[in-house]
C-alpha atoms as a PDB file:
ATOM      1  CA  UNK A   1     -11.035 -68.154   4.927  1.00  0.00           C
ATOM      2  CA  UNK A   2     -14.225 -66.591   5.807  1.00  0.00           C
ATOM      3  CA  UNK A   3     -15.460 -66.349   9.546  1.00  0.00           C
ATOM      4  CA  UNK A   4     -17.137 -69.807  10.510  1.00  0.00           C
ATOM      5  CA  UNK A   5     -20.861 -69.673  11.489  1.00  0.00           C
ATOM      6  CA  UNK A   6     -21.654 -73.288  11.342  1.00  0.00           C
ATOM      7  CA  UNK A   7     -24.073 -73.456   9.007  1.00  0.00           C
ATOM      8  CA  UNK A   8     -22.897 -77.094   7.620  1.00  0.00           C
ATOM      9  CA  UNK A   9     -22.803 -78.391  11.424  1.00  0.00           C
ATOM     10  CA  UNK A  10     -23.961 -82.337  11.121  1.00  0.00           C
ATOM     11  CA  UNK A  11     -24.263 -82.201   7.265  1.00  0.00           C
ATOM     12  CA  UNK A  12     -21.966 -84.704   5.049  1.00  0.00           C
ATOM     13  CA  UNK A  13     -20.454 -84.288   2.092  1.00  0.00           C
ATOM     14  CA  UNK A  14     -19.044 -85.034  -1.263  1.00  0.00           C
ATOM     15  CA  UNK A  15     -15.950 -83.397  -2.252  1.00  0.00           C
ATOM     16  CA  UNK A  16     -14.712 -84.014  -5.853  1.00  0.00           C
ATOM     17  CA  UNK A  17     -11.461 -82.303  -6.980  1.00  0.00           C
ATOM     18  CA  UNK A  18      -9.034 -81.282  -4.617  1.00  0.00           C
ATOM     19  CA  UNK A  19      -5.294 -81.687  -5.548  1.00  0.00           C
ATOM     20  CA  UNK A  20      -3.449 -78.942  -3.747  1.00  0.00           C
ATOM     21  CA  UNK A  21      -3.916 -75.896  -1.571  1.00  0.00           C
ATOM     22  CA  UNK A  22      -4.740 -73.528  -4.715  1.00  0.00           C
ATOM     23  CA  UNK A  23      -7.705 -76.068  -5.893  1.00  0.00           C
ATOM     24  CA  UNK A  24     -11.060 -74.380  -5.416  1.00  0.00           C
ATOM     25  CA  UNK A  25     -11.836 -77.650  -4.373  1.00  0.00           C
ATOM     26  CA  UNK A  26      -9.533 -77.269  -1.782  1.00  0.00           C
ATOM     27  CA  UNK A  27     -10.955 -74.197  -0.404  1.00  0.00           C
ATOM     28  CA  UNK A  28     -14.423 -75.573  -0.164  1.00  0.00           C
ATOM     29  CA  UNK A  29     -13.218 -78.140   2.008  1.00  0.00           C
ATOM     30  CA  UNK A  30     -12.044 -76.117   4.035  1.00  0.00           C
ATOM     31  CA  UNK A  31     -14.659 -73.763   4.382  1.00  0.00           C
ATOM     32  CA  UNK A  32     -17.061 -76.880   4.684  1.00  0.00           C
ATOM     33  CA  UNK A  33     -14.499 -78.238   7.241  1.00  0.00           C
ATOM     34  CA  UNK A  34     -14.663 -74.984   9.457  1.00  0.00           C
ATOM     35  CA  UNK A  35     -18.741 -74.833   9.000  1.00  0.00           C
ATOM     36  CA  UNK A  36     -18.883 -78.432  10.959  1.00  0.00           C
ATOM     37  CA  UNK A  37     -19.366 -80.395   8.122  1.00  0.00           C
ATOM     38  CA  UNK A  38     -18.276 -84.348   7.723  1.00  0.00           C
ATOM     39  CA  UNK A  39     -17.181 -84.990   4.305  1.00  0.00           C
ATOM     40  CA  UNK A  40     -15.102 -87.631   1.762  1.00  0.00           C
ATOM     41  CA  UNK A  41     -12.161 -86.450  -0.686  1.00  0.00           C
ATOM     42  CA  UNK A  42     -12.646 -87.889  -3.602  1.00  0.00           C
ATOM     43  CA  UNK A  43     -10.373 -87.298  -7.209  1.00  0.00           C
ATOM     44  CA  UNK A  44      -8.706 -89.458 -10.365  1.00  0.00           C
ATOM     45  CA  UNK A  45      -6.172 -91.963  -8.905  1.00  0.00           C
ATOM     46  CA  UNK A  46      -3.520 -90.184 -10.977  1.00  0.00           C
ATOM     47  CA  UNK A  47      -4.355 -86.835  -9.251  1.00  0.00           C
ATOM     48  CA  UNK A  48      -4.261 -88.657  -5.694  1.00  0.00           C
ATOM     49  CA  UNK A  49      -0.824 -89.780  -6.652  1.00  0.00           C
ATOM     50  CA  UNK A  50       0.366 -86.674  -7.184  1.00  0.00           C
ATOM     51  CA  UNK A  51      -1.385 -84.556  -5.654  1.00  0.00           C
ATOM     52  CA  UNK A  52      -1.394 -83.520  -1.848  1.00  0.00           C
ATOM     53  CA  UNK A  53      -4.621 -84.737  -1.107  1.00  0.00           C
ATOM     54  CA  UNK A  54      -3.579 -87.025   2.045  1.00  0.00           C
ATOM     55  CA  UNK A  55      -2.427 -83.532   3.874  1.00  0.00           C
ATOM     56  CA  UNK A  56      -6.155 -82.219   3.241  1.00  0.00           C
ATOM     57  CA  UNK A  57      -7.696 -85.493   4.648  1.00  0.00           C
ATOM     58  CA  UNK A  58      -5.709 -85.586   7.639  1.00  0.00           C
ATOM     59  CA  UNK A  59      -6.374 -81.860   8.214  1.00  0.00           C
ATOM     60  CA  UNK A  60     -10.018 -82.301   8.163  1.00  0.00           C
ATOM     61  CA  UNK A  61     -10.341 -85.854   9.177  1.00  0.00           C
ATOM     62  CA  UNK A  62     -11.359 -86.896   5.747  1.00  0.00           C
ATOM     63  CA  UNK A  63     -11.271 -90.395   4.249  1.00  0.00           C
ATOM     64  CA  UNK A  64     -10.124 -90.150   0.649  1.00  0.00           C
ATOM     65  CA  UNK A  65     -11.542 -92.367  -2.191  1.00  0.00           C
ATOM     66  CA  UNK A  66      -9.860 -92.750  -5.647  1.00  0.00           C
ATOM     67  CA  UNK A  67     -12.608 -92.382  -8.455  1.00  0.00           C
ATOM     68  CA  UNK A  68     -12.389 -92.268 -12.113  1.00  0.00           C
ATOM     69  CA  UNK A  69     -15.557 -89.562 -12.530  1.00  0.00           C
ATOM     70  CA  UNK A  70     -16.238 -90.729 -15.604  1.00  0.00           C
ATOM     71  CA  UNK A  71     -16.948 -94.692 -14.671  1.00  0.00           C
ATOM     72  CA  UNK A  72     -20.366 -95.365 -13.729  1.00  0.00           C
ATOM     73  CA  UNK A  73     -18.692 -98.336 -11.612  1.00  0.00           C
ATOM     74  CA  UNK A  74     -16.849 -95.821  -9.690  1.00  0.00           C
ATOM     75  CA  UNK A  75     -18.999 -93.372  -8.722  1.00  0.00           C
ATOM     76  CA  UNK A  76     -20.943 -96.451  -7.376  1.00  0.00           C
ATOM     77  CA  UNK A  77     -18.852 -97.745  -5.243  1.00  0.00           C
ATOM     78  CA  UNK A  78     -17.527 -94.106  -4.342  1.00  0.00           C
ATOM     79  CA  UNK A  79     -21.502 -93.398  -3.179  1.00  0.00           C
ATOM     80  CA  UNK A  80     -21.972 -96.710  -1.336  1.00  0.00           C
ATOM     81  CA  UNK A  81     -18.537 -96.284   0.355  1.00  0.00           C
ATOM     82  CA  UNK A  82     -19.351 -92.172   1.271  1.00  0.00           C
ATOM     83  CA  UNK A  83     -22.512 -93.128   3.098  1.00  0.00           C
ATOM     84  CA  UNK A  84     -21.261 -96.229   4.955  1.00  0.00           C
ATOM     85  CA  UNK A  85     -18.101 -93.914   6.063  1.00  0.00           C
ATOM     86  CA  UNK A  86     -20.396 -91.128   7.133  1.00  0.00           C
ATOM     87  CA  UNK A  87     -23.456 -92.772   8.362  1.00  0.00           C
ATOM     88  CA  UNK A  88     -26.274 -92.070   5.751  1.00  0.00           C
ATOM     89  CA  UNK A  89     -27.347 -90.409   2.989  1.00  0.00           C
ATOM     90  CA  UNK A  90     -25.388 -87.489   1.056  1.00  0.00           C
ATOM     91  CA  UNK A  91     -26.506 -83.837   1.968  1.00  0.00           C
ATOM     92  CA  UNK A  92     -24.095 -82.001  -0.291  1.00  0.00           C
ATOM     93  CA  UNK A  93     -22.022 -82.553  -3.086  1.00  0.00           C
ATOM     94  CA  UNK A  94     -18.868 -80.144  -4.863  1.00  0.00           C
ATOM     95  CA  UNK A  95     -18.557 -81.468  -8.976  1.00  0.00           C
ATOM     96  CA  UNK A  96     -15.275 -79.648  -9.224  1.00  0.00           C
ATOM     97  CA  UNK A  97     -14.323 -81.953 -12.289  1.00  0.00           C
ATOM     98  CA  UNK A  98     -12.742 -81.066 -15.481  1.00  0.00           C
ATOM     99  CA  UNK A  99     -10.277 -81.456 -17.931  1.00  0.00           C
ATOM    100  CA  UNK A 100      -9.409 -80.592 -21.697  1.00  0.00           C
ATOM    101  CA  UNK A 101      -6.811 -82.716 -23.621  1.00  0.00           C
ATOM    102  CA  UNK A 102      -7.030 -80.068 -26.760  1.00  0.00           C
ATOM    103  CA  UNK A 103      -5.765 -77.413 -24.176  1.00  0.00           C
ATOM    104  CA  UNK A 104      -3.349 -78.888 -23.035  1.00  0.00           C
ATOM    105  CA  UNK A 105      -1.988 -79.957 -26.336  1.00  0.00           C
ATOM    106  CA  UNK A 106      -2.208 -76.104 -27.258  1.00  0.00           C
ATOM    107  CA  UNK A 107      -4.389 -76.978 -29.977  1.00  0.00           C
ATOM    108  CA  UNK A 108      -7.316 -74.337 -31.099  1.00  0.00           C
ATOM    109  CA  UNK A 109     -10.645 -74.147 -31.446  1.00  0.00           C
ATOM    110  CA  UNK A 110     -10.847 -74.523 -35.450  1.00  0.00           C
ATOM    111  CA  UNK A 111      -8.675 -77.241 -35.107  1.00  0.00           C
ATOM    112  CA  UNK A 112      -9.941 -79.639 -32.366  1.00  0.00           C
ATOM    113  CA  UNK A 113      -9.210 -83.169 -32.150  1.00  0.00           C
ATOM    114  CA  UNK A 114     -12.733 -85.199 -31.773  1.00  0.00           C
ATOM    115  CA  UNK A 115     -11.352 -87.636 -29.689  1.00  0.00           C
ATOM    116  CA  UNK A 116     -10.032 -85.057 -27.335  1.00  0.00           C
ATOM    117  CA  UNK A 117     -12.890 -82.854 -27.584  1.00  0.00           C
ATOM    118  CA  UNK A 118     -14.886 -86.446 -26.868  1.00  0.00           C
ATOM    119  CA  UNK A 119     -13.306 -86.410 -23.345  1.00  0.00           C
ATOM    120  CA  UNK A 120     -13.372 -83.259 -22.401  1.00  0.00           C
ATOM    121  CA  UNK A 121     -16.699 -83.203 -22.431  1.00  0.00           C
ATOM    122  CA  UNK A 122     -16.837 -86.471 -20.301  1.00  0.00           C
ATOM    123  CA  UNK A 123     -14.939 -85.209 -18.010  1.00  0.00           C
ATOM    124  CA  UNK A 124     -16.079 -81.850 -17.552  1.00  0.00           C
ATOM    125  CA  UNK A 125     -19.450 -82.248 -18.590  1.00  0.00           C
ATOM    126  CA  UNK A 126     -21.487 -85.909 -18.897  1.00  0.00           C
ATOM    127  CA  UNK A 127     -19.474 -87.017 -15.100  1.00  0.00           C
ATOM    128  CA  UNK A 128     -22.024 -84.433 -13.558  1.00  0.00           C
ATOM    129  CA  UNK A 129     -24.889 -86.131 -15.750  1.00  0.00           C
ATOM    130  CA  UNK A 130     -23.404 -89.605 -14.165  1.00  0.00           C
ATOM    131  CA  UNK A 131     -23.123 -88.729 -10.731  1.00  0.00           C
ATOM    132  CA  UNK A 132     -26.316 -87.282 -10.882  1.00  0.00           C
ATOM    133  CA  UNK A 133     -28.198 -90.531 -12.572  1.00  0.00           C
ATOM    134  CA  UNK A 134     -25.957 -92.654 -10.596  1.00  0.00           C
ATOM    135  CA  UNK A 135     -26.903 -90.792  -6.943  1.00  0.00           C
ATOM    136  CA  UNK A 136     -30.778 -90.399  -7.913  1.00  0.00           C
ATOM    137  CA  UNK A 137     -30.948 -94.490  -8.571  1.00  0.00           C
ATOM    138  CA  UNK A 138     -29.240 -95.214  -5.745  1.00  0.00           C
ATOM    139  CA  UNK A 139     -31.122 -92.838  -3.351  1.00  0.00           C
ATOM    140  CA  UNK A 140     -28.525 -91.280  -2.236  1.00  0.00           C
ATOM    141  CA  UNK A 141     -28.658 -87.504  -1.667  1.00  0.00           C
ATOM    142  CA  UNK A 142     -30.955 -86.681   1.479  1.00  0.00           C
ATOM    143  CA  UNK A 143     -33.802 -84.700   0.918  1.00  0.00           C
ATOM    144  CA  UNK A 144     -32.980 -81.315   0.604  1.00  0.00           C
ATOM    145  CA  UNK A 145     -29.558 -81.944  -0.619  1.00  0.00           C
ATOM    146  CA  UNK A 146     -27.493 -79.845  -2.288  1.00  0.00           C
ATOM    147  CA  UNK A 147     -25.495 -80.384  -5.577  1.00  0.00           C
ATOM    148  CA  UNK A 148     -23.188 -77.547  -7.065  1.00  0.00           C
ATOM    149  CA  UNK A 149     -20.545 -77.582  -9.776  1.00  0.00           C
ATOM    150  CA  UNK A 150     -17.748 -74.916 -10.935  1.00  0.00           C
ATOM    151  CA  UNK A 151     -18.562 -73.668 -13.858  1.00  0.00           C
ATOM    152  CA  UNK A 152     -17.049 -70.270 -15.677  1.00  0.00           C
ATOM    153  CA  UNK A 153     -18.378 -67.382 -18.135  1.00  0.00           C
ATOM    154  CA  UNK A 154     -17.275 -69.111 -21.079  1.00  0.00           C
ATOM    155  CA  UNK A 155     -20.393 -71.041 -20.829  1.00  0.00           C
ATOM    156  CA  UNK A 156     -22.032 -68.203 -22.087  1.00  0.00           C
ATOM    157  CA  UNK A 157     -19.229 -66.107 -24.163  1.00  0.00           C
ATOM    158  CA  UNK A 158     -16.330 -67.476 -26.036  1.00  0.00           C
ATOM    159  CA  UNK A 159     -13.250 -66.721 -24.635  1.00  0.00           C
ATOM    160  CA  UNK A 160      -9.940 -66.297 -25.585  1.00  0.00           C
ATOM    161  CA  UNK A 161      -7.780 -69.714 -25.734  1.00  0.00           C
ATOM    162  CA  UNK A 162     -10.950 -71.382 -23.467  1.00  0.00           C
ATOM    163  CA  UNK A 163     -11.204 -73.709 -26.024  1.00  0.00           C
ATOM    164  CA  UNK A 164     -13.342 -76.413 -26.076  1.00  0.00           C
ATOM    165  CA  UNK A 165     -13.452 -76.060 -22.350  1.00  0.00           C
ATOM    166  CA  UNK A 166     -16.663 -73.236 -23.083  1.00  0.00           C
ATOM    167  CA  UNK A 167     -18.452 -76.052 -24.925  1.00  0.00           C
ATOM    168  CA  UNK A 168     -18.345 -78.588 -22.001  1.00  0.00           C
ATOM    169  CA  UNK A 169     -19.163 -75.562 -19.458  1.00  0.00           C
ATOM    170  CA  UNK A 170     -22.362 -74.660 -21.624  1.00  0.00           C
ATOM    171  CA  UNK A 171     -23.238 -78.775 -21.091  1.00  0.00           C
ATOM    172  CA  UNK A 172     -22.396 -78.581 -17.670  1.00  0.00           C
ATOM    173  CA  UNK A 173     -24.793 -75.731 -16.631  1.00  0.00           C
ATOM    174  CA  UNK A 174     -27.646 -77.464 -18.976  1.00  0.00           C
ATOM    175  CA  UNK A 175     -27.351 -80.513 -16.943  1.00  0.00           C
ATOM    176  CA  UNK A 176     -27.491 -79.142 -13.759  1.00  0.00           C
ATOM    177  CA  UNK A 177     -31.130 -76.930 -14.540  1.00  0.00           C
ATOM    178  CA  UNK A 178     -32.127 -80.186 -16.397  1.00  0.00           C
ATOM    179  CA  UNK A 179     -31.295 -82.931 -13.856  1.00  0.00           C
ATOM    180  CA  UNK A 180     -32.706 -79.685 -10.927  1.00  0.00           C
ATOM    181  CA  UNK A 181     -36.160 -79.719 -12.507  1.00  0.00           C
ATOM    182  CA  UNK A 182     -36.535 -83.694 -12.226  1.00  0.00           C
ATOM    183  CA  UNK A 183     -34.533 -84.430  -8.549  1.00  0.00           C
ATOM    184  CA  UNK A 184     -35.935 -81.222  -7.478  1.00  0.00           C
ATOM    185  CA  UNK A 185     -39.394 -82.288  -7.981  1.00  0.00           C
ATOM    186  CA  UNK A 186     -39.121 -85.842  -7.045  1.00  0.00           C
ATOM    187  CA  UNK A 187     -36.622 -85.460  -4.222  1.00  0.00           C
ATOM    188  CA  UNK A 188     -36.386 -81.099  -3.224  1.00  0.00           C
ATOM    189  CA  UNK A 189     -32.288 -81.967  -4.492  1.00  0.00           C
ATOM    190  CA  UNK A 190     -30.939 -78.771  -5.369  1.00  0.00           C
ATOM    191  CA  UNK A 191     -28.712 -78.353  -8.283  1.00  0.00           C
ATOM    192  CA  UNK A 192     -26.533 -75.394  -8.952  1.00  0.00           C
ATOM    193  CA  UNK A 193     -23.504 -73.692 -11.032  1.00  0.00           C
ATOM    194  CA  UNK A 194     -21.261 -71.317  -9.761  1.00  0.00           C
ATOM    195  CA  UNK A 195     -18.995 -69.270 -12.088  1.00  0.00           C
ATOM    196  CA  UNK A 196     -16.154 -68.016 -10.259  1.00  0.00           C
ATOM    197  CA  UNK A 197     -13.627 -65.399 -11.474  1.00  0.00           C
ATOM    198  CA  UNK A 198     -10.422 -66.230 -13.161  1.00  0.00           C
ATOM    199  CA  UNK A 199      -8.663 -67.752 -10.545  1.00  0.00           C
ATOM    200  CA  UNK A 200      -5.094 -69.534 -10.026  1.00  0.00           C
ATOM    201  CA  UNK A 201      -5.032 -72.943  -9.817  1.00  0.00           C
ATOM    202  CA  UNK A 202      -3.083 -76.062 -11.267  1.00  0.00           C
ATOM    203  CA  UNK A 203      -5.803 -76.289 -14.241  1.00  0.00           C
ATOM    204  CA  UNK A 204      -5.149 -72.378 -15.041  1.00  0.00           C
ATOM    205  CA  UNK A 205      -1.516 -73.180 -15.826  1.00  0.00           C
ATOM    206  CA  UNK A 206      -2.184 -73.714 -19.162  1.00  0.00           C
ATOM    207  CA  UNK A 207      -3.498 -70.427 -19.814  1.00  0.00           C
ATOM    208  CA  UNK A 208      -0.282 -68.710 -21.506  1.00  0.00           C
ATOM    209  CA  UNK A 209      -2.740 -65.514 -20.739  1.00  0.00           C
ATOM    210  CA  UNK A 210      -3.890 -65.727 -18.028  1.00  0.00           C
ATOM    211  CA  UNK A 211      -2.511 -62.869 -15.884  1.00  0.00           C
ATOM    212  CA  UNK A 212      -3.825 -60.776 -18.833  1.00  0.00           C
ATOM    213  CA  UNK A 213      -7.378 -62.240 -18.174  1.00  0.00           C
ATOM    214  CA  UNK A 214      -6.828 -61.645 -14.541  1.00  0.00           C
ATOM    215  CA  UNK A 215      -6.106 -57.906 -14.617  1.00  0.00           C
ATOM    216  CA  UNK A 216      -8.354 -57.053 -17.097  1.00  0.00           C
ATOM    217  CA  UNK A 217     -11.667 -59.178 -15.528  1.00  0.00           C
ATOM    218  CA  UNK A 218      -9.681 -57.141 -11.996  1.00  0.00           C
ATOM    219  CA  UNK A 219     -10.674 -54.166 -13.811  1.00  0.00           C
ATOM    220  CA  UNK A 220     -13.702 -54.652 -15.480  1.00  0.00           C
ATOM    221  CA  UNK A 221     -15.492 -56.095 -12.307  1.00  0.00           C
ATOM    222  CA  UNK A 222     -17.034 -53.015 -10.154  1.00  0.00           C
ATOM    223  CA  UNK A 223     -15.899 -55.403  -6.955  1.00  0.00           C
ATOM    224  CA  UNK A 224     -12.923 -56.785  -8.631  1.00  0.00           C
ATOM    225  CA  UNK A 225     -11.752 -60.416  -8.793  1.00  0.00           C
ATOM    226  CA  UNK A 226     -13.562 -63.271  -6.826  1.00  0.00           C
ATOM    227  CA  UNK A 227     -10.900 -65.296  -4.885  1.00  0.00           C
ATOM    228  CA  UNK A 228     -11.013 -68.770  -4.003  1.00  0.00           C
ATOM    229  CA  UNK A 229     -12.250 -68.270  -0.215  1.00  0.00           C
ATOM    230  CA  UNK A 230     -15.092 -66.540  -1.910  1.00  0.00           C
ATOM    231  CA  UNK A 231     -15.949 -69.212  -3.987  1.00  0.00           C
ATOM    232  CA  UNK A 232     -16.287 -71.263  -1.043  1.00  0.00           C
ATOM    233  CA  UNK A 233     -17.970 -69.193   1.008  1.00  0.00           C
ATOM    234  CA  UNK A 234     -20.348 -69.138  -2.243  1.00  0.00           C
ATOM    235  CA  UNK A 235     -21.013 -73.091  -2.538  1.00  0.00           C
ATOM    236  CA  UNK A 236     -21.193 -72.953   1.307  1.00  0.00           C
ATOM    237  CA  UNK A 237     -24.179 -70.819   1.021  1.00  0.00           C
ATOM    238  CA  UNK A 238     -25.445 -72.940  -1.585  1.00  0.00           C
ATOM    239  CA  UNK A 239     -25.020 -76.270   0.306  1.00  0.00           C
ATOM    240  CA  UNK A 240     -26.822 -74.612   3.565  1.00  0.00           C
ATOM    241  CA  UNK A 241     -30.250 -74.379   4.544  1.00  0.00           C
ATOM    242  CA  UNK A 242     -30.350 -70.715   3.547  1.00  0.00           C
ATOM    243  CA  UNK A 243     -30.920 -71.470  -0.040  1.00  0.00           C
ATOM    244  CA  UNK A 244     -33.678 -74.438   0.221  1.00  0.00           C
ATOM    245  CA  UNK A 245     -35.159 -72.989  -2.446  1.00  0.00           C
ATOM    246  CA  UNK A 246     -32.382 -71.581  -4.963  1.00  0.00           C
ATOM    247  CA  UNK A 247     -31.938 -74.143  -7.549  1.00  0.00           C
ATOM    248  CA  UNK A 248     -30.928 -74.972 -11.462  1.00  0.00           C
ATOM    249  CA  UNK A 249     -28.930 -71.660 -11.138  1.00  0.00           C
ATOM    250  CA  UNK A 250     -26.078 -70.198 -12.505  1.00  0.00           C
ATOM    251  CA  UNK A 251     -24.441 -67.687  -9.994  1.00  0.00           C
ATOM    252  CA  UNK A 252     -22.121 -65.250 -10.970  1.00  0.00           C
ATOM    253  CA  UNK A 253     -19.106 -65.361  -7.982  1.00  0.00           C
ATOM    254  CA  UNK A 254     -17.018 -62.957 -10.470  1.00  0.00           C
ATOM    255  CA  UNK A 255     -17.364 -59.549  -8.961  1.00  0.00           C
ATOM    256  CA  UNK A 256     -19.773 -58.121 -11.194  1.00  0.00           C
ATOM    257  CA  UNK A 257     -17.822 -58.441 -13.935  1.00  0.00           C
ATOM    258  CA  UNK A 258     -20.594 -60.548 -15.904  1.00  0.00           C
ATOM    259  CA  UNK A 259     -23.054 -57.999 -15.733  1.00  0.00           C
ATOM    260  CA  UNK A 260     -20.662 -54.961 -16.743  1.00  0.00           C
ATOM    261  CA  UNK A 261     -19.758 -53.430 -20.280  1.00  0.00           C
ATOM    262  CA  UNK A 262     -17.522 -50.869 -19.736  1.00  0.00           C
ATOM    263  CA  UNK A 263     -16.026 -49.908 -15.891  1.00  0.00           C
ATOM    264  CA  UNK A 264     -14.588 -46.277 -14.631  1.00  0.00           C
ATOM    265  CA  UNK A 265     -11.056 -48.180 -14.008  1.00  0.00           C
ATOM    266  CA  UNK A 266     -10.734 -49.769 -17.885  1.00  0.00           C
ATOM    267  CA  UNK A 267     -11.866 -46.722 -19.573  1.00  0.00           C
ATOM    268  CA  UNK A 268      -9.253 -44.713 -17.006  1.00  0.00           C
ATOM    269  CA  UNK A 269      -6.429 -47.372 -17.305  1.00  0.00           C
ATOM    270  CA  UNK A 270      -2.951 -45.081 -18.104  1.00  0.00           C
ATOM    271  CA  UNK A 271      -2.479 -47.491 -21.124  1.00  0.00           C
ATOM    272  CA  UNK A 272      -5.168 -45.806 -22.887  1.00  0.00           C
ATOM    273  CA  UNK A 273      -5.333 -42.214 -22.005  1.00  0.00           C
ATOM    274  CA  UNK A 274      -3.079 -41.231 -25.024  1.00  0.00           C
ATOM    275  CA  UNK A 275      -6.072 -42.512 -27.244  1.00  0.00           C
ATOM    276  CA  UNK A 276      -8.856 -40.449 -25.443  1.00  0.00           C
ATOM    277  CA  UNK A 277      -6.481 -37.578 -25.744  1.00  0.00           C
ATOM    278  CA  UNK A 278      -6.913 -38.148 -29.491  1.00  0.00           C
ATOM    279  CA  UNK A 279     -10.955 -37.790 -29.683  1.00  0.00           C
END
């Protein structure tokens, strides 16, 4: 975890997404937790079930409320219940929400199932659009809040096995600079992406290549791999007063490795020696 400097002290917050200690989600509560923040858990009743949730809430002092993020009804009653808990309006929020039922069912991207593909982009995608309509017509994010969801490169470049996951990324980050430029201007609500790094979690699981992604996005990035204290120290940053004016961004928590073609330690990499020996 990164050194606290209390920049969250008397905020509250929104946490969607935590299930276990290697959530991203997880992390950022933490982080928040440690930066004086006041906050509610929120995921899926299914992932509450079986996820470890409870240990996170009772670390931080957290109520935790169940919410289908797809369910206008829920995310009602989710926002009226946050700000009774803590005591007014919303200053930050973490959309760390997504799912793909093609992925999981191994299936590819010439080959989707519409109904699956259907709710992976309401999942991943539209619940930001939700949350967002739903918060902005209930007045409640405080003036100045701050709204960030994961997001990942394959918004902007297919990648291997991604799926239809890059699709509902692409949405995602469209929504947030969409939904920035009218709460922004109406309310000074911030709304921001962050892309983090290939990173271990229970949703990566079903990446059959993922190590492979790992090392090579290890290699490619100048800085090598984000982890996930980094990626909370990032949406920290972006939920504090520092960045008042930093919205309907996309920010690159990857290392560099979005911004690189070719690095030192690929083009060095033993594997591939025996072909430069060959020019």
């Amino acid at each position: 975890m990164i050194s606290s400097h209390q920049l969250l002290l008397g905020k509250r917050g929104l946490i969607f997404g935590a299930v276990d200690p290697a959530s991203l989600a997880w992390h950022v509560a933490e982080q928040c937790y440690a930066e004086g923040a006041r906050f509610v858990l929120t995921n899926a009743p299914y992932a509450v079930r079986l996820g470890d949730i409870r240990t996170l809430a009772e670390k931080t002092g957290s109520p935790v409320i169940e919410c289908d993020a797809t369910s206008v009804d829920d995310l009602t009653n989710l926002l009226s219940q946050t700000m009774e808990l803590l005591g007014g309006k919303i200053d930050f929020i973490l959309h760390a929400v997504a799912q793909s039922p093609n992925i999981r069912r191994k299936r590819t991207y010439d080959a989707l199932n519409y109904h699956y593909f259907q709710q992976t982009l309401d999942i991943s995608a539209l619940s930001l659009h939700k949350l967002l309509q739903t918060a902005k017509q209930m007045d409640a994010i405080a003036e100045w809040g701050s709204v960030v969801a994961l997001s990942y490169l394959a918004a902007e470049r297919p990648v291997h096995n991604y799926v239809d996951m890059g699709d509902a990324k692409a949405l995602l980050q469209s929504i947030a600079r969409s939904f920035g430029l009218v709460y922004g201007a109406e309310k000074h609500v911030r709304i921001n992406t962050v892309a983090q790094s290939p990173t271990r979690t229970n949703a990566t699981k079903n990446f059959d290549e993922f190590r492979i992604m790992q090392t090579f996005t290890n290699q490619m990035a100048p800085l090598g791999n984000a982890d996930a204290d980094s990626c909370a120290a990032a949406c920290v940053m972006l939920f504090s007063d520092y960045t008042r004016f930093i919205t309907m961004q996309n920010i690159q928590n990857d290392g560099g490795f979005a911004a690189t073609g070719l690095s030192d330690a690929f083009m060095n990499n033993s594997k591939f020696v025996e072909l430069r020996n060959q020019n």
